[in-house]
N, C-alpha and C. Protein backbone atom coordinates (compact mmCIF):
# COMPACT_ATOMS: atom_id res chain seq x y z
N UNK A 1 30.50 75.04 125.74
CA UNK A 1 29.09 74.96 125.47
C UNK A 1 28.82 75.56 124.08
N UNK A 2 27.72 75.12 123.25
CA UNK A 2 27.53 75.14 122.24
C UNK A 2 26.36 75.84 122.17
N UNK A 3 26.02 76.91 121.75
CA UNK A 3 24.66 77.92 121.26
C UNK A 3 24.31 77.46 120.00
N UNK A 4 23.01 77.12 119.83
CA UNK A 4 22.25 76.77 118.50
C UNK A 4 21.36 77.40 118.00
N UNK A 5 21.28 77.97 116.70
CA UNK A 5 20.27 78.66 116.61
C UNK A 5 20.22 78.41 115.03
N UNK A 6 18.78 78.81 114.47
CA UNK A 6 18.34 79.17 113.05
C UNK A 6 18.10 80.31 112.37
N UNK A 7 18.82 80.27 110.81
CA UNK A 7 18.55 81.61 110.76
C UNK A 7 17.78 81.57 109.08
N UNK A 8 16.75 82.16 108.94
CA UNK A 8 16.04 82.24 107.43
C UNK A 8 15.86 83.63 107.18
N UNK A 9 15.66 83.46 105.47
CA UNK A 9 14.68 84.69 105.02
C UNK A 9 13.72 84.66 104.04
N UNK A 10 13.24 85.92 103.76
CA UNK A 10 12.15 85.43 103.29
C UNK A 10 11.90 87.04 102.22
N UNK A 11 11.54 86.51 100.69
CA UNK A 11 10.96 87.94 100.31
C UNK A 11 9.92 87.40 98.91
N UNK A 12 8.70 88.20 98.87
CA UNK A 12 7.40 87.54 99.00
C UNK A 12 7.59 88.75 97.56
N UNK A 13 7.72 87.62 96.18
CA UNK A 13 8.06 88.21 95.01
C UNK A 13 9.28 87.73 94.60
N UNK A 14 10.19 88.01 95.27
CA UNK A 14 11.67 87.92 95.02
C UNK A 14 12.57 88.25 94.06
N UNK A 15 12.79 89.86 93.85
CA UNK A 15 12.47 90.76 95.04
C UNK A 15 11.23 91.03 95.40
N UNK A 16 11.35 91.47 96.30
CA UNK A 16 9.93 92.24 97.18
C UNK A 16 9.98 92.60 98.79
N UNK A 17 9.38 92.53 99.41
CA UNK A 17 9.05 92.72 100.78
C UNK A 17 9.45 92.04 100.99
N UNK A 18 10.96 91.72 101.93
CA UNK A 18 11.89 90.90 102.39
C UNK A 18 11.95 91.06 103.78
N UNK A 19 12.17 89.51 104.71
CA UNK A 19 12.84 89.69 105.90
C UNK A 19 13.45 88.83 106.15
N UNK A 20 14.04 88.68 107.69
CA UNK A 20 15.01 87.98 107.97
C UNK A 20 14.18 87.56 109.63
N UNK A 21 15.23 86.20 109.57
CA UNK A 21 14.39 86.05 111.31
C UNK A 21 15.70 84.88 111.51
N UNK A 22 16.19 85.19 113.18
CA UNK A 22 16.87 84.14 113.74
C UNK A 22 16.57 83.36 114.60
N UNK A 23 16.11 82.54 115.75
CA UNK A 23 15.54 81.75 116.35
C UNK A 23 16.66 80.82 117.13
N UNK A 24 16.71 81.44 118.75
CA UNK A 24 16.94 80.07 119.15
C UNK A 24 16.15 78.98 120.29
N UNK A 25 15.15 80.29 121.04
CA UNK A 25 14.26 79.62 121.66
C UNK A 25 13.50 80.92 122.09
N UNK A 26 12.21 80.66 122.64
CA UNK A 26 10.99 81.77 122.95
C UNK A 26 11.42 82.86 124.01
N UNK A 27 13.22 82.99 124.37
CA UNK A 27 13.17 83.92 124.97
C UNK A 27 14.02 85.25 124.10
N UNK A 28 15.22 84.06 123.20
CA UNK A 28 15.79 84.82 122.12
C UNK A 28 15.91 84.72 120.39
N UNK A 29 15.47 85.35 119.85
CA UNK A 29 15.10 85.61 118.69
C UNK A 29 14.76 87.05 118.12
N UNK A 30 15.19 87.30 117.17
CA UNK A 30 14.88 88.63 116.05
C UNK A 30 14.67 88.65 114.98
N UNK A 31 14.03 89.65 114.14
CA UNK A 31 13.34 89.59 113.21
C UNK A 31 13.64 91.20 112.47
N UNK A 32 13.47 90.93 111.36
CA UNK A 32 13.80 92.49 110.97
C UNK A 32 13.66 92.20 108.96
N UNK A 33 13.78 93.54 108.41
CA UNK A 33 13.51 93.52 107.17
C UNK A 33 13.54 94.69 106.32
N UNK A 34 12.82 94.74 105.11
CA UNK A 34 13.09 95.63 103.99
C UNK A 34 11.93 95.87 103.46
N UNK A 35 11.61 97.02 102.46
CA UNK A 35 10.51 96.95 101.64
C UNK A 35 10.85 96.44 100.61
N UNK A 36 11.79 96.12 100.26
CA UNK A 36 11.84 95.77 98.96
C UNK A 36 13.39 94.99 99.00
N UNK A 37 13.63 94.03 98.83
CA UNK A 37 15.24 92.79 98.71
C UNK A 37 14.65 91.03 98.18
N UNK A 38 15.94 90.85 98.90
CA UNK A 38 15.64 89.21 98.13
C UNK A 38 15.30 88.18 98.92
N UNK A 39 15.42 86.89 98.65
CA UNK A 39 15.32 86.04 99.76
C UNK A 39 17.17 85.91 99.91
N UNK A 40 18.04 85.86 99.08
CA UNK A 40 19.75 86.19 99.80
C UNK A 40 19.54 87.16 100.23
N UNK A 41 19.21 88.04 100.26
CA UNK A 41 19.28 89.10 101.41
C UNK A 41 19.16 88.61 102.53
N UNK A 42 17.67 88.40 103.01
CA UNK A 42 17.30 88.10 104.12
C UNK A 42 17.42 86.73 104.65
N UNK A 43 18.48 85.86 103.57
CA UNK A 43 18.97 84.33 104.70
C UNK A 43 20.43 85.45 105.03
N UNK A 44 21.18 86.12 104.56
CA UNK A 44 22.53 86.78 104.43
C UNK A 44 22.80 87.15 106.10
N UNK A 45 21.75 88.41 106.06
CA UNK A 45 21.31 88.93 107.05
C UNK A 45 21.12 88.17 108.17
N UNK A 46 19.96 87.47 108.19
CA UNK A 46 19.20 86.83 109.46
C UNK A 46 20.60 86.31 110.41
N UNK A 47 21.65 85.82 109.25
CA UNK A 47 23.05 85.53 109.66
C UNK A 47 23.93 85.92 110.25
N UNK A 48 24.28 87.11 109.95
CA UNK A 48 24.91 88.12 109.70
C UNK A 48 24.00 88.99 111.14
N UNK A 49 23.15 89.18 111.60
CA UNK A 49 22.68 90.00 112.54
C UNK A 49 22.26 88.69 113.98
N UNK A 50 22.25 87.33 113.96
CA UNK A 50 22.45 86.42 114.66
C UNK A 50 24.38 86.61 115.28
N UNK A 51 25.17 86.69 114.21
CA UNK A 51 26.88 86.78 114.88
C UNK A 51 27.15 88.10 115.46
N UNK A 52 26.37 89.12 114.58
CA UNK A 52 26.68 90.20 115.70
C UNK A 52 25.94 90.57 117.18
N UNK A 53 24.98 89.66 117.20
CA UNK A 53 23.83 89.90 118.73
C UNK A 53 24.59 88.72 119.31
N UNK A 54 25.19 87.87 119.22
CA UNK A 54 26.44 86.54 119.79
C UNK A 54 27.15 87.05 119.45
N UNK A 55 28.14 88.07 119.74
CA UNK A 55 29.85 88.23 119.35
C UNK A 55 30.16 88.88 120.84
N UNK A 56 29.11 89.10 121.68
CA UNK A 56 29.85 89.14 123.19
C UNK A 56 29.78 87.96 124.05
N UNK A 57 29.49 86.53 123.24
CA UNK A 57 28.94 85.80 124.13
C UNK A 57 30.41 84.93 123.62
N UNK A 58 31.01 83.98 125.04
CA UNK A 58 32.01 83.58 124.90
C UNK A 58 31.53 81.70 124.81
N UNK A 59 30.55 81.63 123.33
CA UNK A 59 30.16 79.99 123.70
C UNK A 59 30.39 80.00 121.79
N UNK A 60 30.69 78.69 121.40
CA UNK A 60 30.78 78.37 120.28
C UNK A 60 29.01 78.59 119.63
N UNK A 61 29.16 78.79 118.59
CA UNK A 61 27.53 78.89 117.66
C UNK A 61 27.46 77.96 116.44
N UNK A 62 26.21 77.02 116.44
CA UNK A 62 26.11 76.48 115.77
C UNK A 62 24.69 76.53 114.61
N UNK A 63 24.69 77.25 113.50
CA UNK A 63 23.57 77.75 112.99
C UNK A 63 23.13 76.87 111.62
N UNK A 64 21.81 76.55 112.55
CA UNK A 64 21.09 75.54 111.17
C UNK A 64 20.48 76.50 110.14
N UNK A 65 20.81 76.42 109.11
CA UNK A 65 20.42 77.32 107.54
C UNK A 65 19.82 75.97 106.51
N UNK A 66 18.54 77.05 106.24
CA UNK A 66 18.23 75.94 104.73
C UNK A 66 18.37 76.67 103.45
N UNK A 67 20.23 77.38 103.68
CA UNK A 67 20.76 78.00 102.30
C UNK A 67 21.95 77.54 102.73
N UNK A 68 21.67 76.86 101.06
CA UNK A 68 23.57 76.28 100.53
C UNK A 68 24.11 77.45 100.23
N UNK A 69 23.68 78.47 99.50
CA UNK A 69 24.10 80.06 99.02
C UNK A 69 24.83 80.44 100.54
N UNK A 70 24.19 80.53 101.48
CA UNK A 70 24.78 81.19 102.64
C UNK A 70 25.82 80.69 102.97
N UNK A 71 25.76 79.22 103.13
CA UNK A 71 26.85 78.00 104.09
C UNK A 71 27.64 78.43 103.01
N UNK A 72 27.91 78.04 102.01
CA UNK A 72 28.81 77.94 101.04
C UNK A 72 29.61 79.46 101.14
N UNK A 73 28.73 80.06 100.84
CA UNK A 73 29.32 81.76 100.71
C UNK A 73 30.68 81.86 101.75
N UNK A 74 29.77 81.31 103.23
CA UNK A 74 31.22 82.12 104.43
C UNK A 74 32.03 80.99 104.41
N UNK A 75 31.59 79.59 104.06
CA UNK A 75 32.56 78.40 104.56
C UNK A 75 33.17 78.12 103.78
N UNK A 76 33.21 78.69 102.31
CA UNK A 76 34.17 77.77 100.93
C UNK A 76 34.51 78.70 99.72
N UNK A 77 33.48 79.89 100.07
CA UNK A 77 33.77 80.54 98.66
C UNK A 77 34.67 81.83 99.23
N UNK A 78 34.24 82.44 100.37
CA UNK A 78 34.84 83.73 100.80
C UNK A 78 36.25 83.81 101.03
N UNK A 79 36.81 83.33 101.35
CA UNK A 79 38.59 83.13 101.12
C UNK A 79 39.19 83.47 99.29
N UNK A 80 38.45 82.42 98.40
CA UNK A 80 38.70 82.46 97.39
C UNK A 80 38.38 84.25 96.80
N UNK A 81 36.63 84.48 97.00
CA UNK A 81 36.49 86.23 96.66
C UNK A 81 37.21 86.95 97.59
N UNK A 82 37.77 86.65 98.23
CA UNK A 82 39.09 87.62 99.01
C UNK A 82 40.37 88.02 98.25
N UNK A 83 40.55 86.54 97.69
CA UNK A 83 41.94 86.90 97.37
C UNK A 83 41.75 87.17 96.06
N UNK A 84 40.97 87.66 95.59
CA UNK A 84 40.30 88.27 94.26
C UNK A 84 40.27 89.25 94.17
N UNK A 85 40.04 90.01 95.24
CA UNK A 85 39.51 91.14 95.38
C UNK A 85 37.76 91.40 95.57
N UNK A 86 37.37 90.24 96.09
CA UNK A 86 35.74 89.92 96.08
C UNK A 86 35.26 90.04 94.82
N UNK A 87 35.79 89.38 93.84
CA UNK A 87 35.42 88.83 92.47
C UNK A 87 35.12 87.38 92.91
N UNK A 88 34.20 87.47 92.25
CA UNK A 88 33.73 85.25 91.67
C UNK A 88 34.71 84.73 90.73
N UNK A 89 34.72 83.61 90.15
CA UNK A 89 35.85 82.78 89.71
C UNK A 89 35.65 83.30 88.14
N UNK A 90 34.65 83.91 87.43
CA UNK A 90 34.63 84.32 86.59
C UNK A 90 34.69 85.95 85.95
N UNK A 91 35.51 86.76 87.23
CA UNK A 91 35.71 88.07 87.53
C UNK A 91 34.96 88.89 88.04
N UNK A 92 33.21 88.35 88.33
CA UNK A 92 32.35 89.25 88.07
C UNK A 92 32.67 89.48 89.46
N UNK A 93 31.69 90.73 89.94
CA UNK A 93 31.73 91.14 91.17
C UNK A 93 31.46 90.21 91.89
N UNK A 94 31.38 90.09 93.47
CA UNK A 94 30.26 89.40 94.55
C UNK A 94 29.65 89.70 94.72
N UNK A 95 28.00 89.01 94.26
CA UNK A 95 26.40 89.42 95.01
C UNK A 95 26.81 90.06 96.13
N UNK A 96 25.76 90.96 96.74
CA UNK A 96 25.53 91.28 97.93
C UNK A 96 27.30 91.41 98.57
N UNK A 97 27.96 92.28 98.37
CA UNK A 97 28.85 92.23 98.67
C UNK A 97 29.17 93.33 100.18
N UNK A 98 28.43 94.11 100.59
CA UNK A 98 28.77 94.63 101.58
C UNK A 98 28.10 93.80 102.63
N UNK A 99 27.35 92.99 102.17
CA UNK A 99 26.71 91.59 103.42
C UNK A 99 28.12 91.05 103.42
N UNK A 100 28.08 90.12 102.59
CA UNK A 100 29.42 89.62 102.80
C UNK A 100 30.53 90.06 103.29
N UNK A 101 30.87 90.98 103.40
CA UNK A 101 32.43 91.95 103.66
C UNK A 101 31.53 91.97 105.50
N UNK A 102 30.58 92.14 105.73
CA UNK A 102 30.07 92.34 107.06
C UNK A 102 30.07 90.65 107.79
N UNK A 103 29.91 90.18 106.92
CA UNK A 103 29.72 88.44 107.39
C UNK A 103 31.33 87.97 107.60
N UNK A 104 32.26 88.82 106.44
CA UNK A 104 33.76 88.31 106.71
C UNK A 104 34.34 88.61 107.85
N UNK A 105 33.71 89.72 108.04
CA UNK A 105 34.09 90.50 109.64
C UNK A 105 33.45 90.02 110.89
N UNK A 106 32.12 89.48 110.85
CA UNK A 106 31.72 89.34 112.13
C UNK A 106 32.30 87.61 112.34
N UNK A 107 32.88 86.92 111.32
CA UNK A 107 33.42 85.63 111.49
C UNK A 107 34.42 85.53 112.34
N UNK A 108 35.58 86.82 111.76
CA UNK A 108 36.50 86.48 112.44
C UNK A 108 36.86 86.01 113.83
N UNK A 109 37.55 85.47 113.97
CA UNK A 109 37.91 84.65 115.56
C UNK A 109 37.01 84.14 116.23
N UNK A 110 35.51 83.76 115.46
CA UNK A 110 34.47 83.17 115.75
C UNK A 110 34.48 81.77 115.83
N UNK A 111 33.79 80.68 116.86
CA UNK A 111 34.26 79.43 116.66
C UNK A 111 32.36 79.35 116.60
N UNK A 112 32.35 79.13 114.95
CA UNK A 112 30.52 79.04 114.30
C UNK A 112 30.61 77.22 113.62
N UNK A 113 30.03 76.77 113.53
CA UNK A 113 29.60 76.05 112.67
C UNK A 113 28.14 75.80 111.77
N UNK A 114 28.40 75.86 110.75
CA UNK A 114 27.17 75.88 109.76
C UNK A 114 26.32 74.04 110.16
N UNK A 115 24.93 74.03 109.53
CA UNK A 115 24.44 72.70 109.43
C UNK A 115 23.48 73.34 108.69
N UNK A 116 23.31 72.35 107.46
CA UNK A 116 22.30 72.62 106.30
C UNK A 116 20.82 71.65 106.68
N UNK A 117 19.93 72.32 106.46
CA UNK A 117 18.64 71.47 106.40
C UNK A 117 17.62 72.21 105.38
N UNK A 118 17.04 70.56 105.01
CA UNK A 118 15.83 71.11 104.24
C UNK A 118 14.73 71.86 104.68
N UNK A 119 14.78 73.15 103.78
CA UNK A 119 13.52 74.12 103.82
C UNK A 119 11.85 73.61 103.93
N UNK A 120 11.39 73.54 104.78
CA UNK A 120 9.84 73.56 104.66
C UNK A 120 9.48 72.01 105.14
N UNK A 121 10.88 70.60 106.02
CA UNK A 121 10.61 69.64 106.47
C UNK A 121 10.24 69.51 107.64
N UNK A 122 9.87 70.14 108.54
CA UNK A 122 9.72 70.11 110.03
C UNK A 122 10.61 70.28 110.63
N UNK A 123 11.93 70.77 111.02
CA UNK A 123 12.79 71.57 111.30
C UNK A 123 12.21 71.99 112.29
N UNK A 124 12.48 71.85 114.15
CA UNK A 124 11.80 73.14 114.46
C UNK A 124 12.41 74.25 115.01
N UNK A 125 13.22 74.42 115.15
CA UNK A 125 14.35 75.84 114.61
C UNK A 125 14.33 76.43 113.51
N UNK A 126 14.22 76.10 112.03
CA UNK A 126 14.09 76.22 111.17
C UNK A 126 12.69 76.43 110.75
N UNK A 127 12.08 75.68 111.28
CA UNK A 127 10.56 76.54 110.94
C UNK A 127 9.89 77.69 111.77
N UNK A 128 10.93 77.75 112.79
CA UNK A 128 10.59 78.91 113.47
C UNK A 128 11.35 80.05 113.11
N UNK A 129 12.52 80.04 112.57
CA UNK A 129 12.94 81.23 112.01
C UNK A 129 12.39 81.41 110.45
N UNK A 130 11.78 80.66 109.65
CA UNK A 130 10.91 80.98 108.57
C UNK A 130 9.92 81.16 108.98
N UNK A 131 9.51 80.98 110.02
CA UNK A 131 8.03 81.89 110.17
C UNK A 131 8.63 83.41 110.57
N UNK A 132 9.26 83.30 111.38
CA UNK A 132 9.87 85.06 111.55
C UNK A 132 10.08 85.78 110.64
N UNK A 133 10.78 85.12 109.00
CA UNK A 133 11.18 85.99 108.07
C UNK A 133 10.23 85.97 107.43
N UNK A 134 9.41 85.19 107.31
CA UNK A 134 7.82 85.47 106.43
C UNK A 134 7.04 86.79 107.03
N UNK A 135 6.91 86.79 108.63
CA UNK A 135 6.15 87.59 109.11
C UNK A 135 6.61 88.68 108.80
N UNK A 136 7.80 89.02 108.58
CA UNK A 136 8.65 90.17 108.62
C UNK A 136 8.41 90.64 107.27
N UNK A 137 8.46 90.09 106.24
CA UNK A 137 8.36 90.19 105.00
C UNK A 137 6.89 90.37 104.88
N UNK A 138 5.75 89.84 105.38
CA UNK A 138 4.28 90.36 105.91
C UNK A 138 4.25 91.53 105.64
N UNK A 139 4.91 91.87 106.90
CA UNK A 139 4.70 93.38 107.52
C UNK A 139 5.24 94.40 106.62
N UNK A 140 6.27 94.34 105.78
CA UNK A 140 6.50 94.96 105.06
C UNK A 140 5.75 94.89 103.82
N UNK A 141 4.95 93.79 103.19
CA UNK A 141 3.88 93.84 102.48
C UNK A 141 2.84 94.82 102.51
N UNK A 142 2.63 94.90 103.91
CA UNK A 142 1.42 96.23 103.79
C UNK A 142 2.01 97.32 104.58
N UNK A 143 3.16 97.47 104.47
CA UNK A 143 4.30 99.23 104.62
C UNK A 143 4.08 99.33 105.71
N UNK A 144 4.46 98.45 107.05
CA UNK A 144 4.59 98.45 108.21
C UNK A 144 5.54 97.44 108.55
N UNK A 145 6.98 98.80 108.97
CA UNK A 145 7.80 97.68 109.99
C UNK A 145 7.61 96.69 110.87
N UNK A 146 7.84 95.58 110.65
CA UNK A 146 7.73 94.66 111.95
C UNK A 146 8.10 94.98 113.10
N UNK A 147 7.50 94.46 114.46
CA UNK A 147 8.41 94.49 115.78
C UNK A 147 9.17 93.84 115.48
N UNK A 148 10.51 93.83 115.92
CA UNK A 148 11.76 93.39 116.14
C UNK A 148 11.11 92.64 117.76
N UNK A 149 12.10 91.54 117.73
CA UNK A 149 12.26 90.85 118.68
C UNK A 149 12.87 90.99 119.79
N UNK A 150 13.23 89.69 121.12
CA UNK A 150 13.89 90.72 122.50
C UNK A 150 15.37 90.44 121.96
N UNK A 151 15.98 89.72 120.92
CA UNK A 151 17.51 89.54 120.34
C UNK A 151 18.44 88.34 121.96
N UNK A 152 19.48 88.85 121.72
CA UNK A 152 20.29 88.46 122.77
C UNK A 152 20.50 89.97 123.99
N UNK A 153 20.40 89.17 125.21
CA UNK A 153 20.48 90.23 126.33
C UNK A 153 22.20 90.89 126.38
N UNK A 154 22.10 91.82 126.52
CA UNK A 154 23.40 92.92 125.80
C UNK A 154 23.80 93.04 124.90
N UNK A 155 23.48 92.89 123.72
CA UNK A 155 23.97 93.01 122.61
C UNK A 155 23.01 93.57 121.82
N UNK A 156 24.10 94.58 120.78
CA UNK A 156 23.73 95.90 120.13
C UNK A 156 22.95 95.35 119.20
N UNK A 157 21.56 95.68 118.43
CA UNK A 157 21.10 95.37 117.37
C UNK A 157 21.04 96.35 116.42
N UNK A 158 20.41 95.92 115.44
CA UNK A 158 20.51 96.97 114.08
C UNK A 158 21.12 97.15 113.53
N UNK A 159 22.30 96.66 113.21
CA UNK A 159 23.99 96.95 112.29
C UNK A 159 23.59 96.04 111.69
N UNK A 160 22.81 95.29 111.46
CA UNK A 160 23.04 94.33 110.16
C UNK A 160 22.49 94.69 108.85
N UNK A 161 20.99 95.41 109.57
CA UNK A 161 20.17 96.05 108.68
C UNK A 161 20.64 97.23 108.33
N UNK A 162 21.54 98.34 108.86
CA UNK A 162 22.25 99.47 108.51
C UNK A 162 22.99 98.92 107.46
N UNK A 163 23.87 98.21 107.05
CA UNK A 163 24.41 97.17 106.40
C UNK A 163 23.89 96.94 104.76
N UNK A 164 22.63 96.62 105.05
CA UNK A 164 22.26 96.48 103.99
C UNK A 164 21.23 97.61 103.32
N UNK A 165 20.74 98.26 104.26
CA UNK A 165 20.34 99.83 104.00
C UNK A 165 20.94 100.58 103.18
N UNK A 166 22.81 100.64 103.70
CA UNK A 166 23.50 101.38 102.91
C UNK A 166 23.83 100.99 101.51
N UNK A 167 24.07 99.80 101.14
CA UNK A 167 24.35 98.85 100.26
C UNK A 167 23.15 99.04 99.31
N UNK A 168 21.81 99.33 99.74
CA UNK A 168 20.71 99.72 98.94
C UNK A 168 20.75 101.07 98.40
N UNK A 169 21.07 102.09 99.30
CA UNK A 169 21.22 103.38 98.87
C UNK A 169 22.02 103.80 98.06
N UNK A 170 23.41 102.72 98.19
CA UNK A 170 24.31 102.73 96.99
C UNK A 170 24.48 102.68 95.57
N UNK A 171 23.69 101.46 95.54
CA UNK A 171 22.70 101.63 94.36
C UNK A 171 22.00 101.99 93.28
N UNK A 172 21.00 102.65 94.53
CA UNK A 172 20.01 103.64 93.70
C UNK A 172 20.68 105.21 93.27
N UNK A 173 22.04 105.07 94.03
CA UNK A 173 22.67 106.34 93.56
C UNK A 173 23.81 106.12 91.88
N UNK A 174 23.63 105.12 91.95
CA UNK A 174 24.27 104.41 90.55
C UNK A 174 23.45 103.74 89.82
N UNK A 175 22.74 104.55 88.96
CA UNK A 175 21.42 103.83 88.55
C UNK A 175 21.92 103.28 86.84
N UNK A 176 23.28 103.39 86.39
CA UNK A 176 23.71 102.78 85.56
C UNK A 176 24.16 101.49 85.91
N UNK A 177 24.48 101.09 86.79
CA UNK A 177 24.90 100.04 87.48
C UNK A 177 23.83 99.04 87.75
N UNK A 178 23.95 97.40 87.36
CA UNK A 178 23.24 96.39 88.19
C UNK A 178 22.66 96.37 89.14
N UNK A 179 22.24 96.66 89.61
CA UNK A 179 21.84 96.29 91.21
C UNK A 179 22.61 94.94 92.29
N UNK A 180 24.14 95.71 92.62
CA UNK A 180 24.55 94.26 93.11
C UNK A 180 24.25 93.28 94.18
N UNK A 181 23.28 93.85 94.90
CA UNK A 181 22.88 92.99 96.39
C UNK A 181 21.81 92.06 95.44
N UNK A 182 21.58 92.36 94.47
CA UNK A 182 19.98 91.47 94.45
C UNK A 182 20.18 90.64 93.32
């Protein structure tokens, strides 16, 4: 059996008040966010915290995204920034690289498949997890966490956003440095 779900994000500026939202029907879905990231952040994430709330569930996952950045990232490019040392083809670092290193990990021995669709066509998986990452990104507009959603039943939430929390704090503690998540 095959689990389907959508995953978007959303950040209102870009950067700015960012979230993320996954969607697979009105009983499971989550939502979560930042005061301040990107919209790769929060498609990265929404991803990335969808495989870890499904990594006790023993059914294949199939996740509709309306980011080529994302699909591409885990399905074609991440092998290559592996054997790099998570460099791009032109040495530089990898964006958002502790997402990624978290996305390389929650893949493993995962049987996922990606499906791309256009952003903002009637999708309705897809427009239901962009309404989640908008709202989320809302709420952090006027400096109030969103509720989080009911997620998947047994499974741990919040490691995705710890994830990129730390990856932020990293950062700002290297303030000679780029800003590499964003």
């Amino acid at each position: 059996m095959t689990l389907t779900a959508a995953a978007d994000g959303s950040a209102l500026g870009n950067p700015g008040p960012a979230g993320w939202g996954w969607y697979i029907d009105a009983d499971r879905w989550d939502l979560g966010g930042w005061p301040h990231g990107t919209n790769n952040m929060g498609e990265l994430t929404a991803v990335l915290d969808l495989l870890q709330q499904t990594a006790h569930l023993d059914e294949d996952l199939h996740v509709i995204c309306d980011s080529k950045y994302v699909i591409n990232s885990i399905t074609s490019w991440m092998p290559g920034w592996k054997a790099k040392g998570w460099r791009k083809k032109d040495g530089k670092p990898v964006l958002n690289l502790e997402i990624m290193q978290a996305l390389d990990a929650a893949m493993a021995g995962r049987r996922v498949t990606f499906e791309w669709v256009k952003g903002h066509a009637g999708h309705p998986l897809n427009e239901e997890a962009d309404r989640l990452a908008t709202t989320a990104a809302a709420a952090w507009a006027k400096g109030v966490a969103p509720e989080r959603g009911p997620g998947i039943p047994g499974a741990r939430s919040g490691t995705a956003e710890a994830v990129v929390e730390h990856a932020v704090q990293q950062s700002e503690q290297e303030p000679d440095e780029p800003l590499s998540l964003f």
